[in-house]
N, C-alpha and C. Protein backbone atom coordinates (compact mmCIF):
# COMPACT_ATOMS: atom_id res chain seq x y z
N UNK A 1 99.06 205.96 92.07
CA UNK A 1 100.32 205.53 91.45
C UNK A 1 100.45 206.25 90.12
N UNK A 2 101.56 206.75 89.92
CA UNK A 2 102.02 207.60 88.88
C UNK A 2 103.10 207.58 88.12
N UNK A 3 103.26 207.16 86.99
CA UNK A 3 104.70 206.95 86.04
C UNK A 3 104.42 207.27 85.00
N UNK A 4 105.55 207.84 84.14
CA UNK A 4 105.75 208.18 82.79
C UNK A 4 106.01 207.15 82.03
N UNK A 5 106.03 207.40 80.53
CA UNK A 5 106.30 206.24 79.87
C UNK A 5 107.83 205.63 79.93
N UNK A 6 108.36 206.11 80.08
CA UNK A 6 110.14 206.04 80.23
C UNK A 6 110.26 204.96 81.22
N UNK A 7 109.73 205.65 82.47
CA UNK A 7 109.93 204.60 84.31
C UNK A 7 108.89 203.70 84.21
N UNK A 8 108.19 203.46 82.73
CA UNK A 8 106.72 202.05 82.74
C UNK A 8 107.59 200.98 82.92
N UNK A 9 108.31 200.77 82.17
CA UNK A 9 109.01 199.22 81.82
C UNK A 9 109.68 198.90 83.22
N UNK A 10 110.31 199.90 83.79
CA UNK A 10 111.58 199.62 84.56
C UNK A 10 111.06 199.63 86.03
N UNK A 11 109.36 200.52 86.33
CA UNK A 11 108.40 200.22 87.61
C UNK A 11 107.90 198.53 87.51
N UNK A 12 108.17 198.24 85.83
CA UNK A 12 106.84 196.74 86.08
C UNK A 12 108.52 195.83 86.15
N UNK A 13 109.37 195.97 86.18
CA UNK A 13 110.60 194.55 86.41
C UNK A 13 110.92 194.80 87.64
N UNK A 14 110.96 196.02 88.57
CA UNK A 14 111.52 196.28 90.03
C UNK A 14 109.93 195.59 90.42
N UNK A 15 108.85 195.87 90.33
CA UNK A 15 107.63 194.95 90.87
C UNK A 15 108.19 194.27 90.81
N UNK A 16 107.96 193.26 89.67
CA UNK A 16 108.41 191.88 89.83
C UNK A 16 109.41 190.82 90.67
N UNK A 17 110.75 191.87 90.43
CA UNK A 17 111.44 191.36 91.22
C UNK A 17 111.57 191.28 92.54
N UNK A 18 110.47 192.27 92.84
CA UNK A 18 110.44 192.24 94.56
C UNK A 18 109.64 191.54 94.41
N UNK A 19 108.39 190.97 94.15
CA UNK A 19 107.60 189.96 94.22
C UNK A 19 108.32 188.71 94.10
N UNK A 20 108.99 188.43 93.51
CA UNK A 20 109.80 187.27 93.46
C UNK A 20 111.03 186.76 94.58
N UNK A 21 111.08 187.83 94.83
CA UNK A 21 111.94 187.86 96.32
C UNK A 21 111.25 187.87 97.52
N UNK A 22 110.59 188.37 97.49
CA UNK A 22 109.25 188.35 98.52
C UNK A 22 109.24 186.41 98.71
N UNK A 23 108.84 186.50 97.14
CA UNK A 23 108.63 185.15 97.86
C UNK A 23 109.84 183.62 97.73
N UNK A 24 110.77 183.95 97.64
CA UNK A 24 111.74 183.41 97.46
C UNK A 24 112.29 183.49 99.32
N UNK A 25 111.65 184.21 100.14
CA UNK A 25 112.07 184.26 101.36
C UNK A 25 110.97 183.59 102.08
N UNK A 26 109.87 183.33 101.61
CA UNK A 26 108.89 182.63 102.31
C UNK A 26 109.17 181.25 101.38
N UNK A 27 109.60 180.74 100.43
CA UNK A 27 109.44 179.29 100.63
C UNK A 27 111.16 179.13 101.04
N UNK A 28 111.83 179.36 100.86
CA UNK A 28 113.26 179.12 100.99
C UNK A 28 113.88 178.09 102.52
N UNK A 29 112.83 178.67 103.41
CA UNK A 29 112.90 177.63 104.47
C UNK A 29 112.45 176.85 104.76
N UNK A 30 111.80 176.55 103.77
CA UNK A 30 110.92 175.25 103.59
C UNK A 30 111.28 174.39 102.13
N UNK A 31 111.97 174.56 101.42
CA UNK A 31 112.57 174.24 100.26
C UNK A 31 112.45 172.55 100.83
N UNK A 32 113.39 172.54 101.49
CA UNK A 32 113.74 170.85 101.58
C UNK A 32 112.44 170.17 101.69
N UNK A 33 111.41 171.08 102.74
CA UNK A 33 110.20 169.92 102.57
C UNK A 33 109.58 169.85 101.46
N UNK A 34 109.49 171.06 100.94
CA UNK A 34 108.10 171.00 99.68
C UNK A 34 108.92 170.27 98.66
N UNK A 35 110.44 169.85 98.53
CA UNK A 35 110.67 169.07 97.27
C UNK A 35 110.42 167.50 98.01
N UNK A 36 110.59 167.12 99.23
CA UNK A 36 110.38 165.71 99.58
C UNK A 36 108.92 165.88 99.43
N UNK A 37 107.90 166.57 99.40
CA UNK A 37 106.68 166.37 99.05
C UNK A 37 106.29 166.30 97.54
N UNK A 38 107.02 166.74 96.77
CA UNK A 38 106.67 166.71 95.55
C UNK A 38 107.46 165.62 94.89
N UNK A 39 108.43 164.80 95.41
CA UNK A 39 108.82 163.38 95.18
C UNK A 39 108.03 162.70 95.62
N UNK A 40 107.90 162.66 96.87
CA UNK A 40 106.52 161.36 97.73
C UNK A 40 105.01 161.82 96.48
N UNK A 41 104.50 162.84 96.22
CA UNK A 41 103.47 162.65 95.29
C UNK A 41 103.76 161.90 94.20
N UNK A 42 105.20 162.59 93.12
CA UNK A 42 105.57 161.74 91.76
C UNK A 42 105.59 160.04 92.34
N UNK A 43 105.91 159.97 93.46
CA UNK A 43 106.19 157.76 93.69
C UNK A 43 104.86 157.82 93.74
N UNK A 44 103.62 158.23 94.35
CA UNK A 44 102.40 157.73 94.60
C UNK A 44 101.79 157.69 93.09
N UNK A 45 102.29 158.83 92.76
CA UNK A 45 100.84 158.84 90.82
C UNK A 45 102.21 157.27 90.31
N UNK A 46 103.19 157.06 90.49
CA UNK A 46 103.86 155.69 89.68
C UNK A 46 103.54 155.06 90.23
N UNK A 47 102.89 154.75 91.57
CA UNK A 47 102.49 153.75 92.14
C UNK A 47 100.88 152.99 91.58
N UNK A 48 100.54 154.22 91.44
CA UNK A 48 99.00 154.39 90.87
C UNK A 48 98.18 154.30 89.74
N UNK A 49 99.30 154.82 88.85
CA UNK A 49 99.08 155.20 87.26
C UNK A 49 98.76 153.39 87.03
N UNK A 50 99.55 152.07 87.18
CA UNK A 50 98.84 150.97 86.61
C UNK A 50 97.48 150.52 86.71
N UNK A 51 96.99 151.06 88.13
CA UNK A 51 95.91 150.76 87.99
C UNK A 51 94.96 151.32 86.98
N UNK A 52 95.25 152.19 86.34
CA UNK A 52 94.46 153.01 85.08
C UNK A 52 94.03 151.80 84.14
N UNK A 53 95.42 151.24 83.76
CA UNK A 53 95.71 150.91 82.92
C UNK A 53 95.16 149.28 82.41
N UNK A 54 94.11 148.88 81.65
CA UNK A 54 93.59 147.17 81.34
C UNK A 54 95.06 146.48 81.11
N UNK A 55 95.02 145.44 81.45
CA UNK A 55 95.87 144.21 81.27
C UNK A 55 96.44 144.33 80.35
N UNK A 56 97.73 144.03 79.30
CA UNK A 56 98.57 144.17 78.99
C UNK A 56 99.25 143.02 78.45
N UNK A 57 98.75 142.51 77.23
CA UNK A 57 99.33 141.64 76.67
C UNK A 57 100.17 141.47 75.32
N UNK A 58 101.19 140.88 75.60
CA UNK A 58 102.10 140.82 74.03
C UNK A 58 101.60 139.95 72.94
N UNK A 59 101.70 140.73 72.40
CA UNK A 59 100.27 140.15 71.03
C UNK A 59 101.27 140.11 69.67
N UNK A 60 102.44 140.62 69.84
CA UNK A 60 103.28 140.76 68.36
C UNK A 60 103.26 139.18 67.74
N UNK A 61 102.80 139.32 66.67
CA UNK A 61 103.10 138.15 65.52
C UNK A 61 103.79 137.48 65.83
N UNK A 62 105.11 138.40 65.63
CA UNK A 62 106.47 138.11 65.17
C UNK A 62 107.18 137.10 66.38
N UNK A 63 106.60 136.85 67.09
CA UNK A 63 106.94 136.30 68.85
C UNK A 63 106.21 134.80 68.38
N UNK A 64 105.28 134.93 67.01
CA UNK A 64 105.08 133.27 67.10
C UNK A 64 105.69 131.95 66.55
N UNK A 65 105.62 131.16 67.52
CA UNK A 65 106.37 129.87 66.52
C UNK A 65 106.29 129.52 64.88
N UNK A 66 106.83 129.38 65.19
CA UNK A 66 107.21 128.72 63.30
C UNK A 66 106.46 127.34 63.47
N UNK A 67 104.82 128.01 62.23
CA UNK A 67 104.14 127.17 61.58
C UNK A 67 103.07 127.67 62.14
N UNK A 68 102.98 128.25 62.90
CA UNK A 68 101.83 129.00 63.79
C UNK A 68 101.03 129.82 62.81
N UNK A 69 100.87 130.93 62.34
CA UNK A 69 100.76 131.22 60.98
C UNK A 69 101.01 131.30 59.67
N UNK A 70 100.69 131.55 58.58
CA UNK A 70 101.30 131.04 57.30
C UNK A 70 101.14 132.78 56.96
N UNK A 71 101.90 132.58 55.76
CA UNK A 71 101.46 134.26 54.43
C UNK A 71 100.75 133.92 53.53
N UNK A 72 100.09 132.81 53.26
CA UNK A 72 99.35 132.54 52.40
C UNK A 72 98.65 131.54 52.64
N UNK A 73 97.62 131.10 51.64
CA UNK A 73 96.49 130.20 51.97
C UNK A 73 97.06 128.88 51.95
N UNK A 74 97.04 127.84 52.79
CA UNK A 74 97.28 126.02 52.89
C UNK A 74 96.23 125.71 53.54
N UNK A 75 96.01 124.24 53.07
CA UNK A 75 95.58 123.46 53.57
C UNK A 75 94.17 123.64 52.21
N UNK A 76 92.92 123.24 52.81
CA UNK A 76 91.76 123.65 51.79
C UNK A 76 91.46 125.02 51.37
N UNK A 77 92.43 125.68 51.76
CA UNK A 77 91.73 127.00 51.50
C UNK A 77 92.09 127.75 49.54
N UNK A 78 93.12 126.90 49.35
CA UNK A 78 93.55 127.56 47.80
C UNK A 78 92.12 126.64 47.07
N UNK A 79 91.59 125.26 47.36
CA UNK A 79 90.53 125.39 46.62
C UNK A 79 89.50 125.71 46.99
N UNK A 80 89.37 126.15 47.99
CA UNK A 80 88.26 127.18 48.17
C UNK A 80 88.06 128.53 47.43
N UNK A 81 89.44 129.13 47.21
CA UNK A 81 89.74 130.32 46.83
C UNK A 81 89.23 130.10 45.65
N UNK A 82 89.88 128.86 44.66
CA UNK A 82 89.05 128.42 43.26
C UNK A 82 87.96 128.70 42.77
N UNK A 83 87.13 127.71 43.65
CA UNK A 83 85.28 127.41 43.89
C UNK A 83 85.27 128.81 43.97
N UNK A 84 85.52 129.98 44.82
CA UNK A 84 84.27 130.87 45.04
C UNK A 84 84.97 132.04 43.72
N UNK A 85 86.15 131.92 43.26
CA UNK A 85 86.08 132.90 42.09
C UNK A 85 85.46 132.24 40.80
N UNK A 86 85.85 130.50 40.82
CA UNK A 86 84.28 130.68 39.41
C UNK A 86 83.30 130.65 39.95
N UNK A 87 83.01 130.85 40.94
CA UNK A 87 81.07 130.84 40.72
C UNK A 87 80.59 132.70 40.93
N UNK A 88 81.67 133.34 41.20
CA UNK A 88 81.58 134.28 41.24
C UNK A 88 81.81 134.66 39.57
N UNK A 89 82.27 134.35 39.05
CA UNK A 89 82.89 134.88 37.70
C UNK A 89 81.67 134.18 36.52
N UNK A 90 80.82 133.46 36.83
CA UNK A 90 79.71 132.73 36.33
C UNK A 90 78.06 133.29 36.76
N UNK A 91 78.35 134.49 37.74
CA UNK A 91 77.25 135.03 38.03
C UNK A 91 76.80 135.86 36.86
N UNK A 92 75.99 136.48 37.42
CA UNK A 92 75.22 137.62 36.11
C UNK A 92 75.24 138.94 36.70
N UNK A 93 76.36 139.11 37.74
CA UNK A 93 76.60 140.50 38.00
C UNK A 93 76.68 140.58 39.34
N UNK A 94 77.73 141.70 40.00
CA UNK A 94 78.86 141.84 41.23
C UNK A 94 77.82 141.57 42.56
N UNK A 95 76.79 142.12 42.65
CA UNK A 95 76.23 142.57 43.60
C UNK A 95 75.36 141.02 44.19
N UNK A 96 74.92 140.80 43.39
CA UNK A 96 73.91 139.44 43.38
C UNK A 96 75.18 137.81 43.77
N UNK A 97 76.60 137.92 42.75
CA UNK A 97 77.24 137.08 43.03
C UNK A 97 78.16 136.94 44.02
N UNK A 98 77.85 138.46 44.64
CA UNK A 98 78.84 138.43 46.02
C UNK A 98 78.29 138.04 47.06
N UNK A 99 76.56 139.06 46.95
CA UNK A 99 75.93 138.25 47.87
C UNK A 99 75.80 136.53 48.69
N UNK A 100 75.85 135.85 47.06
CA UNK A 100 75.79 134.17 47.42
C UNK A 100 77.15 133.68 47.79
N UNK A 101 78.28 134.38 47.25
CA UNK A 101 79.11 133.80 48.07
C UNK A 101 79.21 134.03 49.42
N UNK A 102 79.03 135.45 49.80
CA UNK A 102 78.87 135.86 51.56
C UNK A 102 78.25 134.80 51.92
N UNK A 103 77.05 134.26 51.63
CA UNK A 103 75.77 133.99 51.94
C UNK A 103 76.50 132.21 52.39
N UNK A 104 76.71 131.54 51.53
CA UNK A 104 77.63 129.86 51.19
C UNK A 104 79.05 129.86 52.26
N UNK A 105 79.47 131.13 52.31
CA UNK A 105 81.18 131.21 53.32
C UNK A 105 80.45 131.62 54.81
N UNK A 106 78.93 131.72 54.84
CA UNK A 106 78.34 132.00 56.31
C UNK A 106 78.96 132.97 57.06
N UNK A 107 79.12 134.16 56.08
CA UNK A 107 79.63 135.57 56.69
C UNK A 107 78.37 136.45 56.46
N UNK A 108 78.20 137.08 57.34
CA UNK A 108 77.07 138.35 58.02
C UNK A 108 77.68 139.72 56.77
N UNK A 109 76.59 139.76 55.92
CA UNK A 109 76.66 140.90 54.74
C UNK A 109 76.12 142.42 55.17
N UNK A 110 76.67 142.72 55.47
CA UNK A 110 75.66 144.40 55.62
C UNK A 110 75.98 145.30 54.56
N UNK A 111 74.77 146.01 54.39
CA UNK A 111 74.94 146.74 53.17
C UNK A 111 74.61 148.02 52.76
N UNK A 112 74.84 148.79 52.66
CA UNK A 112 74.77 150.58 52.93
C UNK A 112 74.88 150.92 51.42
N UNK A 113 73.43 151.65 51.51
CA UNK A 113 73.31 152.63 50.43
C UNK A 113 74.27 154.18 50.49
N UNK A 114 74.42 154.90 49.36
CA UNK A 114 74.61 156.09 49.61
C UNK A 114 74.91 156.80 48.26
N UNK A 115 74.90 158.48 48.65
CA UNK A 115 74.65 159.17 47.60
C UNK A 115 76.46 159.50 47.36
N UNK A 116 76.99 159.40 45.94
CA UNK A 116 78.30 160.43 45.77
C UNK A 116 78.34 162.14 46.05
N UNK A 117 79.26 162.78 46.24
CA UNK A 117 79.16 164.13 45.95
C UNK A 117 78.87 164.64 44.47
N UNK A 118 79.09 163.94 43.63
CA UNK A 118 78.68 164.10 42.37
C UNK A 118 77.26 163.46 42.13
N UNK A 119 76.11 163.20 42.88
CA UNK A 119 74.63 162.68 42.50
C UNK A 119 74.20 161.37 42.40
N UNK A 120 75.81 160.72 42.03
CA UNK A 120 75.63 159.00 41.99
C UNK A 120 75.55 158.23 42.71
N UNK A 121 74.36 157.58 42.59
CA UNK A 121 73.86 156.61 43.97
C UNK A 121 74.70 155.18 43.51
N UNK A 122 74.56 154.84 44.78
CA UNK A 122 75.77 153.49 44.59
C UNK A 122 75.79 152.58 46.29
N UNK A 123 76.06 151.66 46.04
CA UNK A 123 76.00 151.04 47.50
C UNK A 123 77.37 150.13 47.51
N UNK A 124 77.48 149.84 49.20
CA UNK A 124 78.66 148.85 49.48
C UNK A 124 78.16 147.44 49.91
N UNK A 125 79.30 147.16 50.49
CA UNK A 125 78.92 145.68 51.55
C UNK A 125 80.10 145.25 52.24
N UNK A 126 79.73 144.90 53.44
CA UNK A 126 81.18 144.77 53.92
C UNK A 126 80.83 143.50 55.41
N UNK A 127 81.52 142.92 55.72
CA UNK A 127 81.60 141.99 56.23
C UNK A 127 82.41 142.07 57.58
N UNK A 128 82.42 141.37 58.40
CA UNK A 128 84.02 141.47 59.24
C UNK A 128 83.96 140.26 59.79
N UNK A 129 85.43 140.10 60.34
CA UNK A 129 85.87 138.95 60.88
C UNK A 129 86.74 139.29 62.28
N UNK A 130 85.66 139.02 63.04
CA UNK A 130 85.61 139.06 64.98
C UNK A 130 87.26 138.29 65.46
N UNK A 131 88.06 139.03 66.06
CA UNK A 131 89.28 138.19 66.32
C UNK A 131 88.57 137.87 67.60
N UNK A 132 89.47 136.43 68.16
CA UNK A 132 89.89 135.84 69.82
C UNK A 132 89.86 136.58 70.24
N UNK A 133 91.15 137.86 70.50
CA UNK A 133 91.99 137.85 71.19
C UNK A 133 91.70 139.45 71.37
N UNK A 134 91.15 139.68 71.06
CA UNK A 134 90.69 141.46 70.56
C UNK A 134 89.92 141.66 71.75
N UNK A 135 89.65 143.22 71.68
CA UNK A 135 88.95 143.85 72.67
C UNK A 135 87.85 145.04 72.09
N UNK A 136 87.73 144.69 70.20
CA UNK A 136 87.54 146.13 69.58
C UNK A 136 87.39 147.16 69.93
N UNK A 137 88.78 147.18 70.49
CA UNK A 137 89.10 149.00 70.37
C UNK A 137 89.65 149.49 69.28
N UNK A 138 90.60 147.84 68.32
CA UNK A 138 91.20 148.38 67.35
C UNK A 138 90.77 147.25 66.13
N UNK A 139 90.81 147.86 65.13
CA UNK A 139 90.47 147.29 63.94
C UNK A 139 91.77 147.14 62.70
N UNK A 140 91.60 146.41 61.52
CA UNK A 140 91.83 146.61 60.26
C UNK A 140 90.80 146.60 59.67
N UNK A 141 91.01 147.62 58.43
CA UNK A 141 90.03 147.42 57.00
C UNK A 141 91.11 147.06 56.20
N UNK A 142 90.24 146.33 55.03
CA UNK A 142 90.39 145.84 54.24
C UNK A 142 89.82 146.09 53.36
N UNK A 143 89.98 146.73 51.98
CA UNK A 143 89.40 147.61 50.91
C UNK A 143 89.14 146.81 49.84
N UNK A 144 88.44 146.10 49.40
CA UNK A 144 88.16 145.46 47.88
C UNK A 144 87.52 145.91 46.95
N UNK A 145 88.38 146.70 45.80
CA UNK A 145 87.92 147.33 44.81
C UNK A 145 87.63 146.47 43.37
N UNK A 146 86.43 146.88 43.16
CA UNK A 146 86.11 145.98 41.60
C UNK A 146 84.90 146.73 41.10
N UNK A 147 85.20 146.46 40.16
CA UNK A 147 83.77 147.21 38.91
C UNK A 147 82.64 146.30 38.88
N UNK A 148 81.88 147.45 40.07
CA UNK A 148 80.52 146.66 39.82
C UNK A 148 79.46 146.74 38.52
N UNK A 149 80.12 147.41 37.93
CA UNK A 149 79.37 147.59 36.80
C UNK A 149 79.67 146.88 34.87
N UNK A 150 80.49 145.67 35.53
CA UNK A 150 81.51 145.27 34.33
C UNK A 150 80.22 144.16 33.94
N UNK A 151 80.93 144.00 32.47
CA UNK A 151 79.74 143.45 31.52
C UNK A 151 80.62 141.69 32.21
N UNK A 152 80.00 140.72 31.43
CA UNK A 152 80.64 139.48 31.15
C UNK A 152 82.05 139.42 31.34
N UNK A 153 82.54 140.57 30.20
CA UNK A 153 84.15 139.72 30.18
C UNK A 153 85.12 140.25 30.90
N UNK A 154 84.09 141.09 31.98
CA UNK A 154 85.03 142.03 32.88
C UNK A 154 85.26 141.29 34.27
N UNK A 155 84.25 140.05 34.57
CA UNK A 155 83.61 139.85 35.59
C UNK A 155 84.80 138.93 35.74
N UNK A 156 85.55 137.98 34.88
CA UNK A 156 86.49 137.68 35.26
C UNK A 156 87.70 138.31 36.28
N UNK A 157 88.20 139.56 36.16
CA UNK A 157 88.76 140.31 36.93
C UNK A 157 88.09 140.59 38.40
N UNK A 158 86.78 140.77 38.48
CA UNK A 158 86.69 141.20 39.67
C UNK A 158 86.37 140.00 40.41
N UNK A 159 86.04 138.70 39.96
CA UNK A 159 85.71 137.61 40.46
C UNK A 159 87.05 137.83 41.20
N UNK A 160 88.06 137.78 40.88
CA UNK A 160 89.25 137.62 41.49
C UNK A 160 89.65 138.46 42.91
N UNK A 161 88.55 139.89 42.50
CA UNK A 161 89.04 141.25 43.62
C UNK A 161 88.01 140.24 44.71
N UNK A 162 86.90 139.89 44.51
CA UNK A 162 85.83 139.55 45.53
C UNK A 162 86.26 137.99 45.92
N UNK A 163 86.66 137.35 45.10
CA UNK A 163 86.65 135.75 45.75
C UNK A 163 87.99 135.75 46.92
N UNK A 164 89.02 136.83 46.39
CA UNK A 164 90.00 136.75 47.51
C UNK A 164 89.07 137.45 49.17
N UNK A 165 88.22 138.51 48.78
CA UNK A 165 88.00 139.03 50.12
C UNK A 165 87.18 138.45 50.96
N UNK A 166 86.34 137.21 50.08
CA UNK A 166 85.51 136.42 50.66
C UNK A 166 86.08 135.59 51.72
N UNK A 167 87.19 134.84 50.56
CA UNK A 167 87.98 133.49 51.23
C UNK A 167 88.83 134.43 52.15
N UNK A 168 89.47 135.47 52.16
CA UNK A 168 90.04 136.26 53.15
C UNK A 168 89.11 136.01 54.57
N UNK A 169 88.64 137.01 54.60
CA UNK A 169 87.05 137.14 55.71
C UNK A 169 86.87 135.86 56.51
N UNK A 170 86.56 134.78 55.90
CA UNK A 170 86.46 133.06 56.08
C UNK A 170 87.56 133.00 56.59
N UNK A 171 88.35 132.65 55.89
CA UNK A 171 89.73 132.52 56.78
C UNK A 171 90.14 133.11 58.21
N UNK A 172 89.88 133.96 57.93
CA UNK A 172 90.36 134.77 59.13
C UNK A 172 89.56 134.94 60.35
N UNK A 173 88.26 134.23 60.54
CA UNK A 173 87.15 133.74 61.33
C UNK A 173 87.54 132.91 62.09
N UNK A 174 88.60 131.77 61.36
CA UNK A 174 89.23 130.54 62.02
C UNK A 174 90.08 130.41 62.33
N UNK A 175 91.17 131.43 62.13
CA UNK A 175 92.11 131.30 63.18
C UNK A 175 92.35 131.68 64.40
N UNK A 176 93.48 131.24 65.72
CA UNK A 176 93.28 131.65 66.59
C UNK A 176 94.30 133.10 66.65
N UNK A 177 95.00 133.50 65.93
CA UNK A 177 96.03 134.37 66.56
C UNK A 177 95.80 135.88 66.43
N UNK A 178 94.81 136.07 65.56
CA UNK A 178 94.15 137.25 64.97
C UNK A 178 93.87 138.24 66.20
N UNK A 179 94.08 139.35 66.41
CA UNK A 179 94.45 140.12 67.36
C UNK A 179 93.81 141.26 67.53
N UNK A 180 92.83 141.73 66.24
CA UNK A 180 92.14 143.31 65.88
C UNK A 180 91.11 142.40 64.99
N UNK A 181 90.03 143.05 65.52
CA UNK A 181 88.51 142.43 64.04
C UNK A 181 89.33 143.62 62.67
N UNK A 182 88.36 142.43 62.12
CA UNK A 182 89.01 142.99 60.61
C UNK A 182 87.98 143.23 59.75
N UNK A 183 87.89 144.60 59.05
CA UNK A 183 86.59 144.67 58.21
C UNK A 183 87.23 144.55 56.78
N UNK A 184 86.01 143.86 55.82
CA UNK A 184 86.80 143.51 54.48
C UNK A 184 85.21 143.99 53.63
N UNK A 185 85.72 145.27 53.13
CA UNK A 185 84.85 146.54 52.49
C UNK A 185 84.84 146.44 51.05
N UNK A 186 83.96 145.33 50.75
CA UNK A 186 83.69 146.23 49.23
C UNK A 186 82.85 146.88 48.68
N UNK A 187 83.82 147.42 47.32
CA UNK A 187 83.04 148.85 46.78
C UNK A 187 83.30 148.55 45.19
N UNK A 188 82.42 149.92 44.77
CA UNK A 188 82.79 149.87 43.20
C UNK A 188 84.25 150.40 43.33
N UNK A 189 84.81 149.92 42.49
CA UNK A 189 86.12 150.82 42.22
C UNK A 189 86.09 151.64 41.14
N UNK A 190 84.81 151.34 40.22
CA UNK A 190 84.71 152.19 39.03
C UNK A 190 83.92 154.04 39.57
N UNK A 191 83.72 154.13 40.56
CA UNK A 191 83.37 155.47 41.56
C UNK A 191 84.21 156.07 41.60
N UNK A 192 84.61 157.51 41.35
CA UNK A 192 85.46 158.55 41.18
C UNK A 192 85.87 158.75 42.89
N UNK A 193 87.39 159.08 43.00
CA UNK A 193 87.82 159.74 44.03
C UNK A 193 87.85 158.44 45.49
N UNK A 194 87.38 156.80 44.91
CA UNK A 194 87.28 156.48 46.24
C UNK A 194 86.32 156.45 46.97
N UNK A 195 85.12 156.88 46.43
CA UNK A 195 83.83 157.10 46.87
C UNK A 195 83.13 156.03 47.94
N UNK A 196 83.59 154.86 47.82
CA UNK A 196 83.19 153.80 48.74
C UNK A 196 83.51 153.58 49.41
N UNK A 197 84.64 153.78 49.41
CA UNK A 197 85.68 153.78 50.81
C UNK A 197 85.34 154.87 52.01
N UNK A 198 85.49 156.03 50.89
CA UNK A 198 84.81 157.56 51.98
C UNK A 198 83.17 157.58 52.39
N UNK A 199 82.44 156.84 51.38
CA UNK A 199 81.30 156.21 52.44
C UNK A 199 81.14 155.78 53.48
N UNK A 200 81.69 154.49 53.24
CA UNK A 200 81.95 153.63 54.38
C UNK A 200 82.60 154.54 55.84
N UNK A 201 83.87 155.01 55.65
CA UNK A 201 84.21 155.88 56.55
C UNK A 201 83.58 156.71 57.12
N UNK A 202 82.53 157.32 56.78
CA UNK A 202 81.56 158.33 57.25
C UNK A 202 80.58 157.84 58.02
């Protein structure tokens, strides 16, 4: 086979098009079947595709009765919320007074060391709260930032970041409508860039 550059382009589209005609005469009399075959396959994969698929339940909030959940804490839980930020705010420092509250609200503490990209060693703790209704495939976090490193008159403030994530955590153990486990992560917040968070994540 032999062509110049001129007859290249115009030998490779006359190929083609006889190839395409070629075969435009071998399915053409068969057209009608091969498209009723390629409908009868598309009904079988729709016939099929549910079975892939786990059970299927409507889980939206927003579908629940009124009184079913609240946006905020009732019943014992605002003095609970009380109790565990002063005794948190009466400790002698973040790590030790979070512990005892985890420890008193009978939530499971785990706790991970780790190094910053900048050399600073530092650790977390983080807790979670197992929904009903879940399948953990899917989660929330929940981020609680506070200075673990605050003297006395700082501890007031973070009593506040930690006693909410405690009584959070607790709370959210006991209800029924909760739908995704929920992790409630704290860290220093005084750590550059987020550092506890991107721990944890890793």
């Amino acid at each position: 086979l032999k062509c110049d550059r001129g007859s290249g382009g115009n030998g490779v589209l006359r190929l083609a098009m006889s190839l395409l005609n070629e075969l435009w005469k071998k399915v053409s009399p068969n057209l009608r079947l091969i498209t009723c075959a390629a409908y009868l396959a598309a009904f079988i994969c729709v016939l099929i595709f549910p079975s892939f698929d786990r059970k299927t339940e409507i889980e939206e909030h927003g579908l629940i009765g009124h009184g079913y959940a609240s946006s905020d804490f009732t019943g014992p839980w605002p003095n609970r919320l009380r109790s565990v930020i002063k005794q948190i705010e009466s400790g002698y420092g973040v790590a030790p007074a979070l512990a005892q509250a985890l420890e008193e609200a009978e939530l499971v503490a785990h706790h991970m060391n780790f190094t910053t990209p900048g050399g600073l060693s530092s650790s977390l703790t983080y807790t979670v709260a197992s929904s009903r209704r879940g399948d953990s495939r899917e989660a929330v976090v929940v981020v609680c930032a506070a200075n673990w490193t605050a003297g006395k008159r700082q501890m007031a403030k973070a009593s506040w970041t930690l006693g909410i994530g405690v009584v959070l955590a607790q709370f959210l153990k006991t209800v029924p409508w909760l739908s995704k486990d929920v992790f409630v992560v704290f860290v220093d917040g005084s750590l550059p860039y987020g550092a506890g968070a991107r721990a944890w994540l890793r």
